[in-house]
Protein backbone atom coordinates (compact mmCIF):
# COMPACT_ATOMS: atom_id res chain seq x y z
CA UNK A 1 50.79 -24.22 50.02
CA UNK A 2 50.01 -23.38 46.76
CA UNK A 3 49.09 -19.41 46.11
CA UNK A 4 45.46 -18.40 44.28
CA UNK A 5 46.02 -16.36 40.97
CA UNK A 6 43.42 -14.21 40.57
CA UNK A 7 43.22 -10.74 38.40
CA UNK A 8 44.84 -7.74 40.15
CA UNK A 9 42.81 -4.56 40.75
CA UNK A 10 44.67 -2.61 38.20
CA UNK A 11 44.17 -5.44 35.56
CA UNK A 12 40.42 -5.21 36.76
CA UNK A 13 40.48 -1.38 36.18
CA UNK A 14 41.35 -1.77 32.73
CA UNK A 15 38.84 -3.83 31.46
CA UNK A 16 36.40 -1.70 33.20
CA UNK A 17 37.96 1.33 31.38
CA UNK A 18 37.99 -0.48 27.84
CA UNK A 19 33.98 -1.35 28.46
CA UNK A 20 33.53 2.28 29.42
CA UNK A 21 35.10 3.57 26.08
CA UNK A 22 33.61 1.07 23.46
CA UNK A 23 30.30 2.16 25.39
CA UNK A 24 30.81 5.20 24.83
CA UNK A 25 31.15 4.89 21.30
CA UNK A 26 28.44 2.80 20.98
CA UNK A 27 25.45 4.22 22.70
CA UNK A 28 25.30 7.57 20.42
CA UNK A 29 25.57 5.81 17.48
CA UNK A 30 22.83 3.83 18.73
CA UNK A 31 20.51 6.51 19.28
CA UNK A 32 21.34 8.10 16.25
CA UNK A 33 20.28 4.89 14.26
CA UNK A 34 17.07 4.69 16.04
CA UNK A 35 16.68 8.16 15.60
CA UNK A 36 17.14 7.78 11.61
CA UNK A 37 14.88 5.06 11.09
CA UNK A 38 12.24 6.83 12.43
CA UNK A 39 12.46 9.56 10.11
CA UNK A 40 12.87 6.80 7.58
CA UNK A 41 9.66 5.11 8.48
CA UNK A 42 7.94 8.62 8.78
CA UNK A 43 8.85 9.32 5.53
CA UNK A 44 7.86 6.13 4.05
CA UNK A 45 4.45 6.25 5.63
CA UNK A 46 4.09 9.90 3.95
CA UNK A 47 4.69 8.12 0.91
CA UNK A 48 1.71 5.70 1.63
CA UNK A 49 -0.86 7.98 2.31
CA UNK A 50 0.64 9.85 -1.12
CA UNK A 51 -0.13 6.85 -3.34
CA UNK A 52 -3.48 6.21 -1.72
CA UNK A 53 -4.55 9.61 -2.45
CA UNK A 54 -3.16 9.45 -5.90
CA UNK A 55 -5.33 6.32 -6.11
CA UNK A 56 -8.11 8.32 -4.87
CA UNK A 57 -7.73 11.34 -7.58
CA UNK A 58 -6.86 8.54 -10.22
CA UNK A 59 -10.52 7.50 -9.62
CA UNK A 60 -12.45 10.53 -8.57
CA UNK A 61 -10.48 13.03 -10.34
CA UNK A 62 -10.57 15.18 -7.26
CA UNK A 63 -9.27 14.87 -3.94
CA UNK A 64 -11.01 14.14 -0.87
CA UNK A 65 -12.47 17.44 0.95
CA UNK A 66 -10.26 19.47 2.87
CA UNK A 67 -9.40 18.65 6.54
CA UNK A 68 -6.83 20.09 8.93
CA UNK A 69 -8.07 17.50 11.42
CA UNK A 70 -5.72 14.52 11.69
CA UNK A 71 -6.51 11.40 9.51
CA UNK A 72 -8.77 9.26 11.60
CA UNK A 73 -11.33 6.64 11.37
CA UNK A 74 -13.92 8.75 9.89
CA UNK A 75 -11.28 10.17 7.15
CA UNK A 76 -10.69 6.49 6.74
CA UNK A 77 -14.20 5.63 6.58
CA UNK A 78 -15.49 8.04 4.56
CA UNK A 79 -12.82 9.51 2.06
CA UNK A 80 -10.31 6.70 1.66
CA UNK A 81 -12.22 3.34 2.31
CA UNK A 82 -10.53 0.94 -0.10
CA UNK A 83 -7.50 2.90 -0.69
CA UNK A 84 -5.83 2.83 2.31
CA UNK A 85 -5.90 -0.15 4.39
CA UNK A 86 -4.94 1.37 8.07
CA UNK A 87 -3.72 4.82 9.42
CA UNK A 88 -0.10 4.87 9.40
CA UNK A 89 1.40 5.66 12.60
CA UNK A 90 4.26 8.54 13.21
CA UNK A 91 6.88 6.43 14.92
CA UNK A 92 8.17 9.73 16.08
CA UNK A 93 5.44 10.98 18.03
CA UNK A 94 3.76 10.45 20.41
CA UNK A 95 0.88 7.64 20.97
CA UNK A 96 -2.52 7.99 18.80
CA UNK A 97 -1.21 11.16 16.16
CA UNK A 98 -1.44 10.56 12.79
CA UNK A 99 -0.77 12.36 10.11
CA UNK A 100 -2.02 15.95 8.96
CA UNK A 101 -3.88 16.64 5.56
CA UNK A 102 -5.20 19.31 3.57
CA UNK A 103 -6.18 19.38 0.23
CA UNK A 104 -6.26 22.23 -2.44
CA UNK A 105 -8.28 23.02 -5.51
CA UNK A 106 -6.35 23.31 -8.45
CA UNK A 107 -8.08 27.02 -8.66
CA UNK A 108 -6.26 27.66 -5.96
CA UNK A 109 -2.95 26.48 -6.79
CA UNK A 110 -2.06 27.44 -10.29
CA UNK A 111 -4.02 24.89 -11.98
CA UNK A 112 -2.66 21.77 -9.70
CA UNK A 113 -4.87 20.05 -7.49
CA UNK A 114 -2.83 19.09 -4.56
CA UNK A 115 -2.27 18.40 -0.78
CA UNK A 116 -0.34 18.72 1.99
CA UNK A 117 0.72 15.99 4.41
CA UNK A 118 2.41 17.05 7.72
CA UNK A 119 4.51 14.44 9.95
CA UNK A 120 3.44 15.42 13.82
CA UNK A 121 6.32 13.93 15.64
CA UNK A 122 10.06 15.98 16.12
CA UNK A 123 12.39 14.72 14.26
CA UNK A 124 16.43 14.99 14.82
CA UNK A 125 17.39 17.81 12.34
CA UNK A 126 20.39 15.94 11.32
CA UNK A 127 17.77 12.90 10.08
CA UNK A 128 16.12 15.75 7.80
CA UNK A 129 20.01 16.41 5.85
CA UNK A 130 18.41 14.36 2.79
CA UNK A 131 15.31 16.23 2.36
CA UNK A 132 16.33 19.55 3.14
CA UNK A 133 20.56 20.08 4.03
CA UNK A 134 22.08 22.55 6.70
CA UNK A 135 17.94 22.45 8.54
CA UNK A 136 17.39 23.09 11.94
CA UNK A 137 13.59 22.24 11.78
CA UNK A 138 12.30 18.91 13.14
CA UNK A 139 9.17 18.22 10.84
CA UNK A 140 8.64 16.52 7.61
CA UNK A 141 6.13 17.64 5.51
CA UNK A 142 5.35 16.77 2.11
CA UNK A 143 3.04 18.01 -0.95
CA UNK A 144 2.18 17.05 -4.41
CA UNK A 145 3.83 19.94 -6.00
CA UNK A 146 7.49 20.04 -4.59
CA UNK A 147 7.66 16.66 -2.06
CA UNK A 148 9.50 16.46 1.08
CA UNK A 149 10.52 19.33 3.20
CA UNK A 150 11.80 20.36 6.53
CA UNK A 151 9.48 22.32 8.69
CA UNK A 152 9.60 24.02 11.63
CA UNK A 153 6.22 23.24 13.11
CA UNK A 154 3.88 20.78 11.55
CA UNK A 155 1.48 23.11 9.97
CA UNK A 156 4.02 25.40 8.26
């Protein structure tokens, strides 16, 4: 009578440990990846809305009228029809934010005209290290005069 080989419980154990271990590795650096693309894709979305309202000043010489409301359908409809083609989305945040805007006179900003776009969603500080290094805020914001920044809330 021939006896079955089969793997021993220790040999068993060990493979389980190994899996445990490269998992353990893995799975952070995972998350952190995800985690950094959606500050990349934030960030390039900022820069989207940027060149349409660029577009838009190009054009009108002026930028559209103040708003602290989020850019909608009837931002979209009225101020930026034809220069941007759909609402970017804050991968981020949650479902159905966009993105903050407010505009400034050049009066009231040393003789620039400008605006301010603010990114809704929390972001991992340590995603921010390019635009701002050693942060502990978790929200991009960027304006015309001095582009991207950390912030600690979206409005600041």
């Amino acid at each position: 009578m021939e006896r079955q080989r089969g793997f021993t419980l220790l040999e068993m154990m060990v493979v389980v440990a190994i899996i445990a271990i490269l998992a353990g590795i893995l799975i952070p650096n995972f998350t952190r990846a995800r985690a950094q693309a959606q500050t990349a894709a934030c960030i390039g979305n900022m820069k989207t809305i940027a060149t349409a309202l660029e577009l838009y000043y190009t054009d009108k010489q002026t930028y559209p009228a103040a708003t602290t409301a989020t850019i909608e359908g009837s931002f979209m409809a009225n101020a930026m029809n034809g220069y941007l083609s759909i609402i970017p989305r804050d991968p981020a945040a949650t479902s159905n934010t966009y993105y903050l805007l407010t505009t400034v006179s050049a009066a009231d900003n040393g003789g620039v005209a400008g605006y301010t776009i603010w990114c809704p969603g929390s972001h991992d500080p340590a995603t921010l290290q390019n635009i701002a290094p050693g942060t502990t805020n978790t929200h991009v914001r960027y304006d015309n005069k001095s582009g991207f920044a950390a912030s600690a809330t979206q409005g600041s």
